[in-house]
Protein backbone atom coordinates (compact mmCIF):
# COMPACT_ATOMS: atom_id res chain seq x y z
CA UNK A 1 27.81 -3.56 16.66
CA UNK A 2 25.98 -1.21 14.52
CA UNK A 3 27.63 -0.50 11.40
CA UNK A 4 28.35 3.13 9.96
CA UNK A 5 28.24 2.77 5.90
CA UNK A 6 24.63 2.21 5.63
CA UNK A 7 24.87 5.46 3.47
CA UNK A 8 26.29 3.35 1.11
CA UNK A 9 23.18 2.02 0.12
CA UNK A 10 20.69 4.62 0.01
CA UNK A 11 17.17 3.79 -0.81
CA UNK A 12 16.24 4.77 -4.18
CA UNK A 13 13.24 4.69 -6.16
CA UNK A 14 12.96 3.94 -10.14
CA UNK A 15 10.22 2.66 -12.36
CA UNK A 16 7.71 2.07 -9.99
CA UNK A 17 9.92 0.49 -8.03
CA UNK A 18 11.58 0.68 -4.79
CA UNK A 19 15.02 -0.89 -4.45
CA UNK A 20 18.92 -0.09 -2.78
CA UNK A 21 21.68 1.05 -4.39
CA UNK A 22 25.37 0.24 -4.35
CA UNK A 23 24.69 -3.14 -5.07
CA UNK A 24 25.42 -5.03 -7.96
CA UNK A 25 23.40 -3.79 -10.58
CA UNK A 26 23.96 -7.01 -13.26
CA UNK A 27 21.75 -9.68 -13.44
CA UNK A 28 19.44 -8.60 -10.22
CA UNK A 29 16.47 -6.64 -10.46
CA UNK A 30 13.18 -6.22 -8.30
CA UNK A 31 9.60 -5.75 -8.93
CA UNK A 32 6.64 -5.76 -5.99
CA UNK A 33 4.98 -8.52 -5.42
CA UNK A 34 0.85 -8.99 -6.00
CA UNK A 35 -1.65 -10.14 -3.98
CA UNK A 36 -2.44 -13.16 -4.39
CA UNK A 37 -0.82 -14.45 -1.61
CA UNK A 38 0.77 -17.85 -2.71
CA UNK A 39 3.68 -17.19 -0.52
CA UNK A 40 3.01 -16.25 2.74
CA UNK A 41 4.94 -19.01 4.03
CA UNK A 42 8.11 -17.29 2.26
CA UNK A 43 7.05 -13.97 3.98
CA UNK A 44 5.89 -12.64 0.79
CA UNK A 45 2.81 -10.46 1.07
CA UNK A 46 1.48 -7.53 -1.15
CA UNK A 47 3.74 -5.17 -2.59
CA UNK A 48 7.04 -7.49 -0.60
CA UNK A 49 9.79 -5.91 -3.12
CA UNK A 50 10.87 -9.17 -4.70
CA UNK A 51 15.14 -9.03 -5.53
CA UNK A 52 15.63 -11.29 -8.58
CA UNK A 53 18.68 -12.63 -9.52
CA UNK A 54 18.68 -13.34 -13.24
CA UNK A 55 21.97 -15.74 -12.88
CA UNK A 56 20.77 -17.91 -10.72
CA UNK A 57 19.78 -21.24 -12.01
CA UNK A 58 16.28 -22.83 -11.70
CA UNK A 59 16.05 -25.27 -8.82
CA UNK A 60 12.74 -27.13 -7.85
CA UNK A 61 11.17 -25.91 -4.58
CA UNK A 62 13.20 -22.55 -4.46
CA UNK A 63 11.24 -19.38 -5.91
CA UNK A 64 11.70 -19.18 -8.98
CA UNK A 65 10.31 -16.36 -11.52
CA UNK A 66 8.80 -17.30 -14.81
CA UNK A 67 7.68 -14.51 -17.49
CA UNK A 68 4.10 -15.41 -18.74
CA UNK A 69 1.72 -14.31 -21.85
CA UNK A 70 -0.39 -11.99 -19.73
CA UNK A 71 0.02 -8.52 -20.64
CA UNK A 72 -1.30 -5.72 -18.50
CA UNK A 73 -0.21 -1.93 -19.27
CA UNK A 74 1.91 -3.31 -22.29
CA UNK A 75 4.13 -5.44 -20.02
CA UNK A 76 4.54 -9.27 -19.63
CA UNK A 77 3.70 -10.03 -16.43
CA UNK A 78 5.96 -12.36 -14.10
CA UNK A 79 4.81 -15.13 -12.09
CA UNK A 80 6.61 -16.98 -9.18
CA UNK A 81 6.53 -21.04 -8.48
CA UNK A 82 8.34 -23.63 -7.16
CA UNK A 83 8.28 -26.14 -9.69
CA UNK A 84 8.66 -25.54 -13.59
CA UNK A 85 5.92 -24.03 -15.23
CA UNK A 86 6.22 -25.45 -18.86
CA UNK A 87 5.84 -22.75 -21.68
CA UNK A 88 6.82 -19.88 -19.56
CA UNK A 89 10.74 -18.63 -19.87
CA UNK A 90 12.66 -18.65 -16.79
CA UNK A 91 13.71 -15.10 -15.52
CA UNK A 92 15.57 -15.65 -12.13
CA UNK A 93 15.20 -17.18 -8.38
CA UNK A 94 13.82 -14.55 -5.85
CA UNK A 95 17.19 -14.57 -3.81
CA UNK A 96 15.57 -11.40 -1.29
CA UNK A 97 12.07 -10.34 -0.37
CA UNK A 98 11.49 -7.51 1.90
CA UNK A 99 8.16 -6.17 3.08
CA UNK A 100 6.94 -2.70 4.32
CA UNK A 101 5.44 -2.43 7.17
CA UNK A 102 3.39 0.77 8.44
C-alpha cells in the first residue's frame, strides 16, 4: 500500500545540511557523514546524512557520536565509535543513516 502523507515530511535543507521535516525536532539532529569510511558495514558512506538522537543513551557496539577537540571552520568536529572514547563528551547514538545515491 503506498501511503499518501508523504507531504508531510518534505525534504528541507538548513545549515549545510539536508534533513526531513515534521519530525520531532528535540533532541535529534543530523550532520553528513565523512569519508573515512569506518562504517561501511553500517551502510555509512560519504556524505550518508547521519540522524542523531541526543537522548539516547550510550551503549557499547551501537554508533555512538562523541564531540572531539578538532576544530575545522570554528566548529568541533564529531566522531562516531562503538566503544567509549575516553575524553570526548557523548553527543547521541546514530539512530538513522541514509545515503544518496546518483
Amino acid at each position: 500500500m503506498i501511503r499518501d502523507d508523504y507531504h508531510r515530511h518534505p525534504l528541507v535543507f538548513a545549515h549545510g545540511v539536508l534533513g526531513f521535516e515534521g519530525y520531532p525536532q528535540e533532541g535529534l539532529f543530523a550532520v553528513p557523514a565523512n569519508g573515512d569510511n569506518n562504517f561501511l558495514l553500517y551502510g555509512i558512506v560519504e556524505h550518508s546524512l547521519l540522524i542523531v538522537d541526543q537522548k539516547q543513551p550510550f551503549e557499547m557496539e551501537k554508533l555512538n557520536m562523541f564531540q572531539t577537540d578538532t576544530i575545522i571552520q570554528g566548529k568541533k568536529q564529531l566522531k562516531l565509535s562503538l566503544t567509549r572514547l575516553k575524553g570526548f563528551p557523548y553527543v547521541g547514538r546514530v539512530i538513522m543513516a541514509i545515503s544518496r545515491y546518483d
